[in-house]
Protein backbone atom coordinates (compact mmCIF):
# COMPACT_ATOMS: atom_id res chain seq x y z
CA UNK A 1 -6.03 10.76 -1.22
CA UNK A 2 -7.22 7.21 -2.30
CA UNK A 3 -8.04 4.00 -0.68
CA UNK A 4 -5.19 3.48 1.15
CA UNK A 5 -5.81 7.01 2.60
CA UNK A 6 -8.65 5.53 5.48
CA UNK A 7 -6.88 1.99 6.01
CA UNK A 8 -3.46 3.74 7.11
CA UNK A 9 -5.67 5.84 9.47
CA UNK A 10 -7.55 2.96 11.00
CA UNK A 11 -4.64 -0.13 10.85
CA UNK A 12 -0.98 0.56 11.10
CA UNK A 13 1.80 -0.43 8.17
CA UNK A 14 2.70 -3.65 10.79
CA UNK A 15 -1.25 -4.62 10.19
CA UNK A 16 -0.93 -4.95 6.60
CA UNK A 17 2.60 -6.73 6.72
CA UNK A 18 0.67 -9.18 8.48
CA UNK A 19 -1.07 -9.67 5.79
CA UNK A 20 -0.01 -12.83 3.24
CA UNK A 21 1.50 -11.98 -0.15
CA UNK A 22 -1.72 -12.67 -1.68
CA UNK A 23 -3.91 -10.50 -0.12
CA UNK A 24 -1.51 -7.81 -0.31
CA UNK A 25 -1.26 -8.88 -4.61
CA UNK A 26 -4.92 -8.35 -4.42
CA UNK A 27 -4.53 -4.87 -3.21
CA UNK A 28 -1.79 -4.23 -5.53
CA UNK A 29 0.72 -4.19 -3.44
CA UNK A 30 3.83 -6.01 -2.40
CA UNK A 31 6.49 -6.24 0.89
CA UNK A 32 8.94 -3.79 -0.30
CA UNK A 33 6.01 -1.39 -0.65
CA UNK A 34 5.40 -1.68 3.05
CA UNK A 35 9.06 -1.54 3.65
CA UNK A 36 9.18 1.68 1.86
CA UNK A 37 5.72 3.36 3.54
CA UNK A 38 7.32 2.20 6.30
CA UNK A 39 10.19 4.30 6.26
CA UNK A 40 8.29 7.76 5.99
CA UNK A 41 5.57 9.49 7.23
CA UNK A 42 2.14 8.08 8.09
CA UNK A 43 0.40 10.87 5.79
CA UNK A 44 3.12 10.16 2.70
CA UNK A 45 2.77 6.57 3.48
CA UNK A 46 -1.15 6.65 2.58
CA UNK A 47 0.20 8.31 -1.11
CA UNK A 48 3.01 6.33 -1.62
CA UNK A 49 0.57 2.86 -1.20
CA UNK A 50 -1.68 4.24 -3.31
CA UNK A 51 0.76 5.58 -5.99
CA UNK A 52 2.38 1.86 -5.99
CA UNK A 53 -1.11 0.29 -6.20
CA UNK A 54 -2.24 2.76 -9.29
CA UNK A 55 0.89 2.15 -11.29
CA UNK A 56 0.69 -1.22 -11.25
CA UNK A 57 -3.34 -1.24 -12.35
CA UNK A 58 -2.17 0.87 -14.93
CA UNK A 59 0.60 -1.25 -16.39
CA UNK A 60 -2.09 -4.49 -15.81
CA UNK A 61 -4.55 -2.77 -17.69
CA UNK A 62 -2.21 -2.14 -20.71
């Protein structure tokens, strides 16, 4: 499933949102990202991070 896949298995979404907005920038993700994993399953969460975090490589890389 991706990266994210093994770090929502060992730490919880309220571990990363401890996290300050630059570390979570260097992961390629934001707050409202964790908002939104947040708000569904722990399985879809772990796709939904990485989806977020592959998009915005993409348009970076562009």
């Amino acid at each position: 499933m991706g990266i994210f896949s093994n770090i929502i298995r060992r730490r919880s979404i309220s571990a990363l949102s401890s996290l300050d907005n630059s570390r979570l920038s260097d992961l390629g993700l934001n707050r409202y990202d964790l908002f939104d994993a947040g708000r569904i399953a722990p399985k879809n969460a772990a796709g939904l991070l990485n989806q977020r975090r592959s998009e915005r490589a993409y348009f970076w890389l562009r």
